[in-house]
Protein backbone atom coordinates (compact mmCIF):
# COMPACT_ATOMS: atom_id res chain seq x y z
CA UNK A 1 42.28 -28.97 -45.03
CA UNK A 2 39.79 -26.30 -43.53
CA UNK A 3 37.69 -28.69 -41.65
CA UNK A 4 40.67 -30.74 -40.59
CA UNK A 5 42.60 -27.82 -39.49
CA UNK A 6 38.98 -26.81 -37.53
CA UNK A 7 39.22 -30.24 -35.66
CA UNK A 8 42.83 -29.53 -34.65
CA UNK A 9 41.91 -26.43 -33.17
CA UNK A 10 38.59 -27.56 -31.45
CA UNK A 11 41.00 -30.58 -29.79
CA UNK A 12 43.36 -28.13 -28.56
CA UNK A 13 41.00 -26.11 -26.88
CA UNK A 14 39.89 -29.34 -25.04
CA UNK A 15 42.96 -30.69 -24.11
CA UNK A 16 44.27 -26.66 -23.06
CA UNK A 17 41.66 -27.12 -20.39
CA UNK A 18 42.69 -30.04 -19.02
CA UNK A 19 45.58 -28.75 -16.01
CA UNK A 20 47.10 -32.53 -15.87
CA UNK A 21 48.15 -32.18 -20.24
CA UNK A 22 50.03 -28.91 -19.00
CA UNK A 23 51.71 -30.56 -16.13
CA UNK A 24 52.72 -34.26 -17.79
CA UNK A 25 53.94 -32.10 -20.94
CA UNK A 26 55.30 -28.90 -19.82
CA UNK A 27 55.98 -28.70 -16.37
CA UNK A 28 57.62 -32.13 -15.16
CA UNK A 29 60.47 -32.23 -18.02
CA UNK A 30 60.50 -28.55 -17.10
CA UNK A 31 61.33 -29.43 -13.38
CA UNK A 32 63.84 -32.37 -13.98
CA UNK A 33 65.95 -30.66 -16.42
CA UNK A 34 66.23 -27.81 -13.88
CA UNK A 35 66.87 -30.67 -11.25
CA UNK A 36 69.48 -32.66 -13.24
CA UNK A 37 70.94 -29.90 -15.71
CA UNK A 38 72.97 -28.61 -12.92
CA UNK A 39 74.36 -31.55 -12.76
CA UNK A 40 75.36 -31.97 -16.52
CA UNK A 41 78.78 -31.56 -17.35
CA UNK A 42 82.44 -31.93 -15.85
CA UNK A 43 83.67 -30.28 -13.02
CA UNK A 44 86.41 -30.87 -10.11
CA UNK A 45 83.50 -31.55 -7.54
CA UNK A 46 82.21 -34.61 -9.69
CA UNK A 47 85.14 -36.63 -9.79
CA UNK A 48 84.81 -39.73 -8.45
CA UNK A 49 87.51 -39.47 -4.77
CA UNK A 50 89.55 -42.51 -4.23
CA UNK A 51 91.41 -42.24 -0.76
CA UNK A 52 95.06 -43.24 -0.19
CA UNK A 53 97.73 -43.56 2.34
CA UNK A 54 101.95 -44.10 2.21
CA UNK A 55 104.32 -45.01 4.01
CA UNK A 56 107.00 -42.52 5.10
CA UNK A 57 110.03 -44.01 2.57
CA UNK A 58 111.10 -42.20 -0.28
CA UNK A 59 110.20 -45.70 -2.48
CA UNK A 60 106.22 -45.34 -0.72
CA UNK A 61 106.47 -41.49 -1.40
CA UNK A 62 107.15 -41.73 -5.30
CA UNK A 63 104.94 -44.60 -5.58
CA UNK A 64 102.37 -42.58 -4.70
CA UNK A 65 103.30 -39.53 -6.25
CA UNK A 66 102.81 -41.91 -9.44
CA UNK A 67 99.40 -42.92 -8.51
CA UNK A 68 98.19 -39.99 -8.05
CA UNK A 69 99.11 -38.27 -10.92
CA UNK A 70 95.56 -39.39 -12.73
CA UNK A 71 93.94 -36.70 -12.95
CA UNK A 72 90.34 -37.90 -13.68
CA UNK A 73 89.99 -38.91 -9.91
CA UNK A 74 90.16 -36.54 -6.90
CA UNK A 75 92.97 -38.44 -4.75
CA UNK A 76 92.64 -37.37 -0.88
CA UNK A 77 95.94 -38.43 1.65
CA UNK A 78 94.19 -40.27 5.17
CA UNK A 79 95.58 -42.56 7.52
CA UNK A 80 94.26 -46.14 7.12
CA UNK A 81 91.41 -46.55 9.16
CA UNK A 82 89.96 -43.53 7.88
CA UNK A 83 90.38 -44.90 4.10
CA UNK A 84 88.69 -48.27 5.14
CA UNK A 85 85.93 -46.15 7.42
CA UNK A 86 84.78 -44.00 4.14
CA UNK A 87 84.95 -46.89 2.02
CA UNK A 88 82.68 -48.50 4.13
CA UNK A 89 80.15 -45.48 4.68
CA UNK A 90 80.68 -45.14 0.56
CA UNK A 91 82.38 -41.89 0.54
CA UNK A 92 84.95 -42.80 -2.03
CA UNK A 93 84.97 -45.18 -4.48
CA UNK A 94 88.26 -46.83 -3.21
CA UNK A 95 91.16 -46.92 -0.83
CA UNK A 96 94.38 -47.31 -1.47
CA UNK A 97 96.90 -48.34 0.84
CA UNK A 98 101.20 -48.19 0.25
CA UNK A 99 102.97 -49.61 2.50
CA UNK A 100 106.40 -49.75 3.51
CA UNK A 101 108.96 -51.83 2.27
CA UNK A 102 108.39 -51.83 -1.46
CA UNK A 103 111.45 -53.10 -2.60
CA UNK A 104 111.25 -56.24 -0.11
CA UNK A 105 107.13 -56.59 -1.42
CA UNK A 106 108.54 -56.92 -5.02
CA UNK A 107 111.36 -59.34 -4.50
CA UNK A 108 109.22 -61.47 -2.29
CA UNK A 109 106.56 -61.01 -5.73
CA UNK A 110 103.87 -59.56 -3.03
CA UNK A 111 101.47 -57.34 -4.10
CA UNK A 112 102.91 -53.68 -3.55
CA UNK A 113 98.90 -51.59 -2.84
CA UNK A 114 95.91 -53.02 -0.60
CA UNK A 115 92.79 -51.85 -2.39
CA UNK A 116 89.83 -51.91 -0.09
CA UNK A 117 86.29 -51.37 -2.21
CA UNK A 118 82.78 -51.99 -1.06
CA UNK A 119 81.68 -53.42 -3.71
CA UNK A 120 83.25 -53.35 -7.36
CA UNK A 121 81.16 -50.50 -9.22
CA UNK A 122 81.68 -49.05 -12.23
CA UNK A 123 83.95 -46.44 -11.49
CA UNK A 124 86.66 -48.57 -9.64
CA UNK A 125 86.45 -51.02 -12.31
CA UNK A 126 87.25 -47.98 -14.91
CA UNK A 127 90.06 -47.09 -12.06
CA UNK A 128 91.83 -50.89 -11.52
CA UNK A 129 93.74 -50.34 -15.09
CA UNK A 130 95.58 -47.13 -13.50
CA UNK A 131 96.39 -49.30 -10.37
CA UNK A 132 97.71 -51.98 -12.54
CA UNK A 133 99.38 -50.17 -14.56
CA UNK A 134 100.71 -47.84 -11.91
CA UNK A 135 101.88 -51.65 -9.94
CA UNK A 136 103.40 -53.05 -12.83
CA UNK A 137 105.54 -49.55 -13.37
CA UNK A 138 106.99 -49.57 -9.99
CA UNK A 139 107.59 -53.37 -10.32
CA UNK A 140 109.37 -53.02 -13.77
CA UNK A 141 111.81 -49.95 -12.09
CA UNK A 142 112.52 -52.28 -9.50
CA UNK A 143 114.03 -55.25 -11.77
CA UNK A 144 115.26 -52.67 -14.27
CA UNK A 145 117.57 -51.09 -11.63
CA UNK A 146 118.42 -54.78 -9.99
CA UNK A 147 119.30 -55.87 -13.91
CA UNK A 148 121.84 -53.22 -14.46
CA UNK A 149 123.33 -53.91 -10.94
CA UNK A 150 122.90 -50.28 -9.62
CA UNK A 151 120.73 -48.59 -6.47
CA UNK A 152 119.11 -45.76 -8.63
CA UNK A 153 115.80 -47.90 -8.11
CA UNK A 154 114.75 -44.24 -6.05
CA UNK A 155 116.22 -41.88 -8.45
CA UNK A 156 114.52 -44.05 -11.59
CA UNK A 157 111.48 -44.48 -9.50
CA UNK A 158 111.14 -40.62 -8.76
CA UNK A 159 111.71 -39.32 -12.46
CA UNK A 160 108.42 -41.65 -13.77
CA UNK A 161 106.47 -40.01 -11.18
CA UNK A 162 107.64 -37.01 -12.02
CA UNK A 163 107.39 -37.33 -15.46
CA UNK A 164 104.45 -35.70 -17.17
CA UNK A 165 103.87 -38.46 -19.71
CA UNK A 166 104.34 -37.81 -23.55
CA UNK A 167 102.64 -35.26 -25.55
CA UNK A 168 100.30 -36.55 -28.08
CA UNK A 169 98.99 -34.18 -31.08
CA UNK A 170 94.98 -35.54 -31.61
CA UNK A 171 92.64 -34.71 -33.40
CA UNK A 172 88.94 -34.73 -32.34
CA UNK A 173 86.55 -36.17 -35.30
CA UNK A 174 83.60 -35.65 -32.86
CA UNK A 175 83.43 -32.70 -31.19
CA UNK A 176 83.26 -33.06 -27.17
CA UNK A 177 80.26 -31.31 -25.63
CA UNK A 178 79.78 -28.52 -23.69
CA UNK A 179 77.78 -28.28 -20.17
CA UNK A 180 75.06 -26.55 -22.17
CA UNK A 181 75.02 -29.60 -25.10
CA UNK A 182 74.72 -32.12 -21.69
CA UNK A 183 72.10 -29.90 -20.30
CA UNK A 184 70.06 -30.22 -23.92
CA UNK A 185 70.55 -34.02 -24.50
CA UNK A 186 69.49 -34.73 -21.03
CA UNK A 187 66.27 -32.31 -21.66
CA UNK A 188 65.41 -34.13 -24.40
CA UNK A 189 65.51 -37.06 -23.10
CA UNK A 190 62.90 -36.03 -20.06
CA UNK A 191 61.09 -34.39 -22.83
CA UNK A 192 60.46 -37.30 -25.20
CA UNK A 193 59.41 -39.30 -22.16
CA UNK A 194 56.80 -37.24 -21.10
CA UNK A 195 55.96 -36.16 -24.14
CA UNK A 196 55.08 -39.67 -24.56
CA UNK A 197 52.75 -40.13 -21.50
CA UNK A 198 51.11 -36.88 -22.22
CA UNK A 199 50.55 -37.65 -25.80
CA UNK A 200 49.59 -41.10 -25.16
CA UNK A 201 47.04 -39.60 -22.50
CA UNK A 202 45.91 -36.94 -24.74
CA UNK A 203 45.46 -40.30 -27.50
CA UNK A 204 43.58 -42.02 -24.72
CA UNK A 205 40.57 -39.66 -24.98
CA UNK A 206 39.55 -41.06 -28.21
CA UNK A 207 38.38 -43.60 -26.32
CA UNK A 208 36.11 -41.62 -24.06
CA UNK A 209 35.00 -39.55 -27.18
CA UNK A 210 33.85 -42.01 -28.61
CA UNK A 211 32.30 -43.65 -25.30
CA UNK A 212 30.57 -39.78 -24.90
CA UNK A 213 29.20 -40.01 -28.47
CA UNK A 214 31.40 -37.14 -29.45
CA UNK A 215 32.56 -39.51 -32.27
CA UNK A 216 29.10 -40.36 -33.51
CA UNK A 217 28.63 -36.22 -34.22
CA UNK A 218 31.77 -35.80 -35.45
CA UNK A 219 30.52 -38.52 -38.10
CA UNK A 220 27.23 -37.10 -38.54
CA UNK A 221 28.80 -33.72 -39.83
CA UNK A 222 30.01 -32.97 -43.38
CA UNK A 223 33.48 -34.01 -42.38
CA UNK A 224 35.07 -38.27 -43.32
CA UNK A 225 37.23 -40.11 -41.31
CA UNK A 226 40.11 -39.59 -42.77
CA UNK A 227 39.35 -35.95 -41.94
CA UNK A 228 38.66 -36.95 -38.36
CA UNK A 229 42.02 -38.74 -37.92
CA UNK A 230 44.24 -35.82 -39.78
CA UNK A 231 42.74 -33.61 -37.37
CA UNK A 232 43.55 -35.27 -34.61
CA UNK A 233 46.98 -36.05 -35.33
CA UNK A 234 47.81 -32.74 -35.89
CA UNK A 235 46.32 -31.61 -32.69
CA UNK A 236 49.14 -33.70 -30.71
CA UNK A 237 52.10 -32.69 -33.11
CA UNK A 238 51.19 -29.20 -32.37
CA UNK A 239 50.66 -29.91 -28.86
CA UNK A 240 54.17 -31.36 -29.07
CA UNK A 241 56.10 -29.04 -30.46
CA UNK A 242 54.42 -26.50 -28.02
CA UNK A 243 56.00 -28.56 -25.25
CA UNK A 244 59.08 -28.93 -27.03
CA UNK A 245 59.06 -25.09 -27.95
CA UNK A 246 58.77 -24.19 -24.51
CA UNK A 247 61.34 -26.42 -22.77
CA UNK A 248 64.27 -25.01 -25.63
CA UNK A 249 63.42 -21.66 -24.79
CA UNK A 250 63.32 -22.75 -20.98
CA UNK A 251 66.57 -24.54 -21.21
CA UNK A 252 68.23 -21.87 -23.66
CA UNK A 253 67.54 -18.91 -20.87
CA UNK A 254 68.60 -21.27 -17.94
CA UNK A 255 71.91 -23.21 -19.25
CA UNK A 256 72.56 -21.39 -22.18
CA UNK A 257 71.74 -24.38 -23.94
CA UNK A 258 72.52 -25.47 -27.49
CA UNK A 259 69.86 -26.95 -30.02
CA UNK A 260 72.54 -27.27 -33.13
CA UNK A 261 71.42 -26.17 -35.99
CA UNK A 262 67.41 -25.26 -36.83
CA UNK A 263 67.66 -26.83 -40.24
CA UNK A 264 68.35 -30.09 -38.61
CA UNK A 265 67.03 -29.76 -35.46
CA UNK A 266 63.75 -28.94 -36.72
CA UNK A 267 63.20 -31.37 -39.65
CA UNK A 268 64.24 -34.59 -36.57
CA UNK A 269 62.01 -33.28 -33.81
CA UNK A 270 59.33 -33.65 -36.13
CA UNK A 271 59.60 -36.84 -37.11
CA UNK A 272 60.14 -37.45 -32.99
CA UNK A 273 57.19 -35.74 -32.42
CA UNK A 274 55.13 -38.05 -35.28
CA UNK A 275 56.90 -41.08 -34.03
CA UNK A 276 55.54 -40.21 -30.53
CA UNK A 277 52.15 -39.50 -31.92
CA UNK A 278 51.80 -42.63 -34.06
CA UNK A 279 52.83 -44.60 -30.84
CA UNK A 280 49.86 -43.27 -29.22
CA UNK A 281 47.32 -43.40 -31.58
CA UNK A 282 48.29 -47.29 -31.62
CA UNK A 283 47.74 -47.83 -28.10
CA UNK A 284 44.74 -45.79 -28.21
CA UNK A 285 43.27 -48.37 -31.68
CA UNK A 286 44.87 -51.48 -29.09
CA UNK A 287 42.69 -51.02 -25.75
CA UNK A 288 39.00 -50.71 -25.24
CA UNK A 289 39.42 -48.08 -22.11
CA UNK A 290 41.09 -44.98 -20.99
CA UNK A 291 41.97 -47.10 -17.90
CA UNK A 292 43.56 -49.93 -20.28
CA UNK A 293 45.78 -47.45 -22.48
CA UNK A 294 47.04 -45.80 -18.81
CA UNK A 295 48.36 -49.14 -17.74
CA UNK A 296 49.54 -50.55 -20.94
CA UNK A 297 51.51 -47.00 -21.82
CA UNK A 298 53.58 -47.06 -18.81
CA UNK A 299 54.73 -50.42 -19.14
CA UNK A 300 55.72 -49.73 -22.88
CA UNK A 301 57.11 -46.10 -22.01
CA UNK A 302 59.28 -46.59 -19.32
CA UNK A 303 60.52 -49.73 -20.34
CA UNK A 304 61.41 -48.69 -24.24
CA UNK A 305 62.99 -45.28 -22.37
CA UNK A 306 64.93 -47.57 -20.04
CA UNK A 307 66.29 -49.64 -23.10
CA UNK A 308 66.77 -46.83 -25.46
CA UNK A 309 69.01 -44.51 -22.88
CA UNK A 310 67.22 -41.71 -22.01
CA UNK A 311 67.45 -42.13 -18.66
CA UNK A 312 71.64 -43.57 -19.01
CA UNK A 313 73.75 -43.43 -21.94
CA UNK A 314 73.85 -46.28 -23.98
CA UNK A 315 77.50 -46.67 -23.67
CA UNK A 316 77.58 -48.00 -20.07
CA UNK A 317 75.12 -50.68 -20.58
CA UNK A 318 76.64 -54.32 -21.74
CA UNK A 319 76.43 -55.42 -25.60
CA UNK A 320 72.83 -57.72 -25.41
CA UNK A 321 71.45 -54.50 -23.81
CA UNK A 322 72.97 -52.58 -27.07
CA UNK A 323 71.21 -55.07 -29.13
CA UNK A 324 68.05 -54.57 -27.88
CA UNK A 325 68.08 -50.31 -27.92
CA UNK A 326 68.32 -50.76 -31.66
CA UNK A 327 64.65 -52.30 -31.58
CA UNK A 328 63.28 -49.38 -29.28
CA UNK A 329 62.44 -45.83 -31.19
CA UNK A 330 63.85 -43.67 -28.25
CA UNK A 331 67.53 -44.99 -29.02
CA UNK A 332 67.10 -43.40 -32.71
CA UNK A 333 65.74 -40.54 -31.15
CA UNK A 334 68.83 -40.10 -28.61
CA UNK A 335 70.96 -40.97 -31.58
CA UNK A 336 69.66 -38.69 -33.93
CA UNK A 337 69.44 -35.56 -30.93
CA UNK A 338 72.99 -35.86 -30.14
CA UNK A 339 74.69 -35.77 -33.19
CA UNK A 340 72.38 -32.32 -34.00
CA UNK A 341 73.01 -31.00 -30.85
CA UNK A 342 77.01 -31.79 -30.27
CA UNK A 343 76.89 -29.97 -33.86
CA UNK A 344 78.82 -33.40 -35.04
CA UNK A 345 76.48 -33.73 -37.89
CA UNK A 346 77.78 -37.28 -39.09
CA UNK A 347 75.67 -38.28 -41.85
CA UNK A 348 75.36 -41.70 -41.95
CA UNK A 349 74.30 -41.80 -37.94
CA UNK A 350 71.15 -39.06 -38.65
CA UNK A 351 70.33 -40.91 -41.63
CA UNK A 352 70.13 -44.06 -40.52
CA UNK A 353 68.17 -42.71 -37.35
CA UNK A 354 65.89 -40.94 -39.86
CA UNK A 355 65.22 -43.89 -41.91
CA UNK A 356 64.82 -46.56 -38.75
CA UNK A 357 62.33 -43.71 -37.49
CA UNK A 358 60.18 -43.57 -40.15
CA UNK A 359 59.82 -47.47 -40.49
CA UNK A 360 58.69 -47.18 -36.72
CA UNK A 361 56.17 -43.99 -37.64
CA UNK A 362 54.81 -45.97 -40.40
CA UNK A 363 54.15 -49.03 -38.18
CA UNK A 364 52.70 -46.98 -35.24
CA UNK A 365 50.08 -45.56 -37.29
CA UNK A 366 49.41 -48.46 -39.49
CA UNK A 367 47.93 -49.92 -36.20
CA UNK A 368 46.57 -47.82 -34.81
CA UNK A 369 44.22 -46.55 -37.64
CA UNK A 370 43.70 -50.25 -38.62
CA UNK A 371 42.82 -51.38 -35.31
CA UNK A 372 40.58 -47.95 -34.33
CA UNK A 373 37.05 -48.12 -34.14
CA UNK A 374 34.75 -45.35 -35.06
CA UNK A 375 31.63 -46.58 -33.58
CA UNK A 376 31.41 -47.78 -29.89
C-alpha cells in the first residue's frame, strides 16, 4: 500500500505541473457553470412570450382574456403586423391573432385565432394544447348558449375567462428543485464532462511513459504491476475528487448550491469518479499514441455526453434517443446526481444507477488492464 500510495503521489506531482490538467479539470466547468448557472431556474424573464392581438368586441375581448390566462407564457398585446414582424425576427415564439366576428367564425365552423409561427419548435408545440383547448371552449359557449335559445353567449363567455379554474389539493412525491439544485445538476454535468477529457488526458500519458522509458524503471524497482496500476488509478480518483471538491465549494459560495446529502453524495461521486477513470485507462490500453487516445476520446466523450443528457435533459429528447442513454454511463450518472441532489432519494432509481455503474466500471477496467502494455 506504501509503495502504491508513493506512485500516487509521485503522479500527482507530475500531472500538478502540467497548467492544461488545471484548466480542462478545474477551470472550464468552473467557467460554464458560472456562465449557465445564472441561467438555472424559473423566473418571469424566461418565459417563453407569445404575442397577441383582439378585436375591439366584447366576444374578441373575453376570448382573449381566456387565452391569456396561462400563466406559463408571458402574453404581450400588439397590433398585427407587429405580431407577424417579431415572429419573423424570432422574438416570440408565436402570434396570435382574434379577430372580429366570433360568433359569425363559429357558425360558419371557421377557425376563430390565426397563429403565425416561424417554424414549429418545441415550445409552441407545448403551447398549441392551450390554443386548442382555449378554441374549443369558446366554440362549446357558443352552441351551449344557441342550444338553450338565449343571448348570454357574452355573459357565459366572460365568467370562463374570468374564472380561476378549480382548486386541486396535490401532493408532490418528488420534490421540485430549487435554482440552487438546477445550478448543481447542471455543474455536474460540465464537471463529469471534463472530468472526462482531463482524466482521459491525464490516462493518455501512460503512453508517453512508457514511450520515455519511465515504465521500464518503474519495472526495474522493487514495486509489480499490479502495484504500478493501483497507483495510478488512484492518482486520477484523487485528482478527481480534487476537481470535484473544488467546483462544490465554488458552486456552494456562488449559488448557494445544494449537494443533498454527504452520505449519498459521496459514496455516488465515487463510483462516477472510478467509472470516469476506468473509461480512461481503457482508451489509454486501446491506442498506441497520445495523439490516437486525443482523437478517439472526443469522439466517445462528447458523443456518450450528448446521448446521456448532460448537455439537455433527457426528457425532451424522443423515445429511440431514451433507448440509447440507457447504454451510455453519463445517463446513470445524471440519474443517480439528481435524485441525491433534489434530496428525492428514490431507491430503486440510485440503485439501479449504482448497479448499471458498476457493470460499466468493471468493463472499463477489464480492458483497459487487459489490453495495456507494459513494455513498448
Amino acid at each position: 500500500m506504501r509503495k502504491t500510495a508513493a506512485i500516487a503521489l509521485l503522479h500527482l506531482k507530475s500531472m500538478a505541473r502540467t497548467p492544461s490538467i488545471w484548466v480542462m479539470m478545474v477551470v472550464m466547468p468552473l467557467v460554464f457553470s458560472i456562465i449557465f448557472g445564472g441561467m438555472a431556474g424559473s423566473s418571469e424573464k424566461n418565459k417563453p412570450l407569445v404575442l397577441y392581438s383582439a378585436g375591439s368586441d366584447d366576444l374578441s375581448l373575453q376570448a382573449a382574456k381566456l387565452l391569456t390566462g396561462n400563466n406559463q407564457y408571458k402574453w404581450e398585446k400588439v397590433s398585427p403586423q407587429k405580431a407577424r414582424e417579431a415572429v419573423n425576427n424570432q422574438k416570440a415564439i408565436a402570434a396570435v391573432m382574434i379577430g372580429e366576428g366570433l360568433a359569425e367564425r363559429i357558425a360558419k365552423k371557421e377557425p376563430l385565432f390565426t397563429v403565425a409561427i416561424q417554424r414549429e419548435t418545441q415550445e409552441y408545440l407545448a403551447l398549441y394544447p392551450h390554443l386548442e383547448g382555449a378554441a374549443r371552449t369558446v366554440a362549446s359557449g357558443y352552441e351551449l348558449a344557441a342550444a338553450s335559445g338565449t343571448d348570454g353567449f357574452s355573459a357565459l363567455l366572460q365568467e370562463v375567462s374570468g374564472n380561476q379554474g378549480i382548486k386541486v389539493k396535490k401532493e408532490i412525491i418528488q420534490r421540485e428543485g430549487s435554482k440552487g439544485e438546477a445550478v448543481s445538476l447542471s455543474s455536474i454535468g460540465f464537471t463529469i464532462m471534463f472530468m472526462m477529457f482531463g482524466i482521459s488526458g491525464a490516462a493518455a500519458t501512460i503512453l508517453e511513459e512508457r514511450a520515455g522509458g519511465t515504465w521500464a524503471r518503474l519495472m526495474a524497482a522493487p514495486v509489480n504491476r499490479v502495484q504500478i496500476i493501483c497507483g495510478y488509478i488512484l492518482s486520477y480518483f484523487l485528482l478527481g475528487w480534487l476537481q470535484l471538491g473544488i467546483l462544490a465549494l465554488s458552486i456552494k459560495v456562488l449559488f448557494n448550491g445544494k449537494w443533498g446529502s454527504p452520505l449519498y453524495f459521496i459514496p455516488f461521486a465515487s463510483l462516477v469518479i472510478l467509472t470516469v477513470v476506468g473509461l480512461g485507462l481503457m482508451i489509454a490500453g486501446l491506442v498506441k499514441t497520445k495523439q490516437q487516445a486525443g482523437a478517439l476520446s472526443a469522439v466517445i466523450i462528447v458523443s456518450t455526453c450528448m446521448l446521456g443528457g448532460v448537455y439537455w435533459p433527457i426528457d425532451v429528447v424522443p423515445d429511440f434517443m431514451k433507448l440509447i442513454a440507457k447504454f451510455v454511463p453519463q445517463s446513470w450518472m445524471m440519474s443517480g446526481i439528481r435524485e441525491i441532489v433534489s434530496g428525492s432519494l428514490h431507491g430503486p432509481t440510485i440503485w439501479t444507477a449504482i448497479a448499471v455503474l458498476a457493470g460499466f466500471c468493471l468493463l472499463f477496467y477489464y480492458l483497459g488492464i487487459r489490453k495495456l502494455k507494459y513494455e513498448n
